[in-house]
C-alpha atoms as a PDB file:
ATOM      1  CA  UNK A   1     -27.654   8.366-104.916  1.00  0.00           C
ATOM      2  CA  UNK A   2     -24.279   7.627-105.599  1.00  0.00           C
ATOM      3  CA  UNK A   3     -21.052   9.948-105.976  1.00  0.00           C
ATOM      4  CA  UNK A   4     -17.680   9.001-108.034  1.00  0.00           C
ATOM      5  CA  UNK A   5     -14.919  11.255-106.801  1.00  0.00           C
ATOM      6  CA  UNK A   6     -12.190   8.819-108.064  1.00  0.00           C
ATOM      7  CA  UNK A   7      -9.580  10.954-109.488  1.00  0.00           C
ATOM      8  CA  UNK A   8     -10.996  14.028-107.883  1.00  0.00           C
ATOM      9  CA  UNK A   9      -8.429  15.949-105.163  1.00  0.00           C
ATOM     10  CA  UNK A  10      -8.058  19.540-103.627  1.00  0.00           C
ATOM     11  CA  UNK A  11     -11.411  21.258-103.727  1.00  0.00           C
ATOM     12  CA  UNK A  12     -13.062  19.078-105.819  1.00  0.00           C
ATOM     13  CA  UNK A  13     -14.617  16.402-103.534  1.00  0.00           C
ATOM     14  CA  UNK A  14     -15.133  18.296-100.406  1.00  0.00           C
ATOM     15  CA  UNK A  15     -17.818  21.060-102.486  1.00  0.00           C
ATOM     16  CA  UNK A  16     -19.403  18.123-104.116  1.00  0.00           C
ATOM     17  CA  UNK A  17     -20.039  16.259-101.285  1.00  0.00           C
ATOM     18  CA  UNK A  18     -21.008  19.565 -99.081  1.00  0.00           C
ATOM     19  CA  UNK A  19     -23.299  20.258-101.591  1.00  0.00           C
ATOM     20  CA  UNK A  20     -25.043  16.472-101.461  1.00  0.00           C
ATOM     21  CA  UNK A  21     -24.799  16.049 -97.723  1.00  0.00           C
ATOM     22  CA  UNK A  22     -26.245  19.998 -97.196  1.00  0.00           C
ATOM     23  CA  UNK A  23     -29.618  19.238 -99.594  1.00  0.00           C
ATOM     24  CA  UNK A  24     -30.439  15.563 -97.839  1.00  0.00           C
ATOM     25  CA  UNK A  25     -33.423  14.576 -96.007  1.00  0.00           C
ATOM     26  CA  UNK A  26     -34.090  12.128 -92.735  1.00  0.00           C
ATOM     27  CA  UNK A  27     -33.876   8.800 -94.419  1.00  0.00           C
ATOM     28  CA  UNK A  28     -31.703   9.708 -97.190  1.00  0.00           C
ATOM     29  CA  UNK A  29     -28.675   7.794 -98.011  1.00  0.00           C
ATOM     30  CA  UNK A  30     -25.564   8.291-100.683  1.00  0.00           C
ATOM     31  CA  UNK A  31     -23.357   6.156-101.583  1.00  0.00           C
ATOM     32  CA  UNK A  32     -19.866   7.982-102.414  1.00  0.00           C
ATOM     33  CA  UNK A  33     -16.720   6.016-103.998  1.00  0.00           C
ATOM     34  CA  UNK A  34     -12.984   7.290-103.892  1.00  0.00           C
ATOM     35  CA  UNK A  35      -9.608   5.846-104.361  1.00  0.00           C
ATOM     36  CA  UNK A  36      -7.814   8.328-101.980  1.00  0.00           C
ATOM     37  CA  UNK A  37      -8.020   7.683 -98.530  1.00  0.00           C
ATOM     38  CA  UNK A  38      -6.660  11.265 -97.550  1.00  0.00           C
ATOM     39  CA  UNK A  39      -9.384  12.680 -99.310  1.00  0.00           C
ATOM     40  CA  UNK A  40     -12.034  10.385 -96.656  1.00  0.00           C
ATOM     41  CA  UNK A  41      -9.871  11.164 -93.914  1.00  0.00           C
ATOM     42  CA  UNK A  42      -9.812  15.023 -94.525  1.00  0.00           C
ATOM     43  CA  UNK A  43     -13.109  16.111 -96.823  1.00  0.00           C
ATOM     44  CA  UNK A  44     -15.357  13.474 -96.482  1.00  0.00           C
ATOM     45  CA  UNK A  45     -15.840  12.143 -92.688  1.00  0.00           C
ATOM     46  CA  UNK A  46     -15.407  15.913 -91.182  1.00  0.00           C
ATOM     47  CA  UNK A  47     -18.288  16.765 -93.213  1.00  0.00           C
ATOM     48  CA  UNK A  48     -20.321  13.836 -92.577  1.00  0.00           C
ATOM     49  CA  UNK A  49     -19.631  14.691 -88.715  1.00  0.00           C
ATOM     50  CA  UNK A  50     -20.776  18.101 -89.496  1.00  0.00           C
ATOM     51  CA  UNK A  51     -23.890  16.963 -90.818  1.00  0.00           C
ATOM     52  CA  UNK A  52     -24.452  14.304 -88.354  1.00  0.00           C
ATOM     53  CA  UNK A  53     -24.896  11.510 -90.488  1.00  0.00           C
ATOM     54  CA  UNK A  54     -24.146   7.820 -89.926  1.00  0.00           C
ATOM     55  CA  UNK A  55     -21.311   6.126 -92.032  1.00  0.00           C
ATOM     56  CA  UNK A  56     -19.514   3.149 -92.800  1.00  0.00           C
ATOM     57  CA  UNK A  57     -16.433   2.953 -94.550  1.00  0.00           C
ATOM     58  CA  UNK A  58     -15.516  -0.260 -96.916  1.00  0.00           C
ATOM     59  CA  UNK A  59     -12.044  -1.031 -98.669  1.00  0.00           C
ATOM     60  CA  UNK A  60     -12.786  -3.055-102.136  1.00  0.00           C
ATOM     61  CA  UNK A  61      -9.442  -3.903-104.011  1.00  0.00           C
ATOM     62  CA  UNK A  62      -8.182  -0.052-105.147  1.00  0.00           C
ATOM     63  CA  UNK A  63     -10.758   2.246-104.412  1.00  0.00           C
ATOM     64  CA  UNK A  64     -13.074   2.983-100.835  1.00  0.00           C
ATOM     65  CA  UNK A  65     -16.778   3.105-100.275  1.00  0.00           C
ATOM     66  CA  UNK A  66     -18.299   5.380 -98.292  1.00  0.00           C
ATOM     67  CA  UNK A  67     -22.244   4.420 -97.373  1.00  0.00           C
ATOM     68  CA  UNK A  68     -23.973   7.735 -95.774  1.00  0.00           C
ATOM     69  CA  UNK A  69     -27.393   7.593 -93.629  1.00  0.00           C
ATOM     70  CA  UNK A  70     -28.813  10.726 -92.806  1.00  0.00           C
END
């Protein structure tokens, strides 16, 4: 699964990727792409955390990558 939140900010990306992270399974794994480092820093790794997934961040040119492993 992959999510696009490049040009999301405020609410936008945090619900989206609640919402994703709150309905996966052992095993499953998203993919989720931004171009705002704030919004990794304060949405996306807090809930990751939360859900105790495993991540790994990647910078390629202008935007991030975000590979999630529940």
């Amino acid at each position: 699964m992959e999510l696009n939140l490049i040009g999301l900010c405020c609410s936008q990306p945090h619900l989206t990727v609640y919402s994703k992270l709150r309905k996966m399974k052992d095993g499953d794994k998203i993919k989720i792409i931004t171009d705002d480092f704030t919004i990794i820093e304060r949405d996306i790794l807090p809930l990751v955390n939360f859900f105790k997934c495993k991540y790994s961040v990647v910078k390629d040119e202008d935007k991030y990558i975000i590979y999630v492993e529940k």
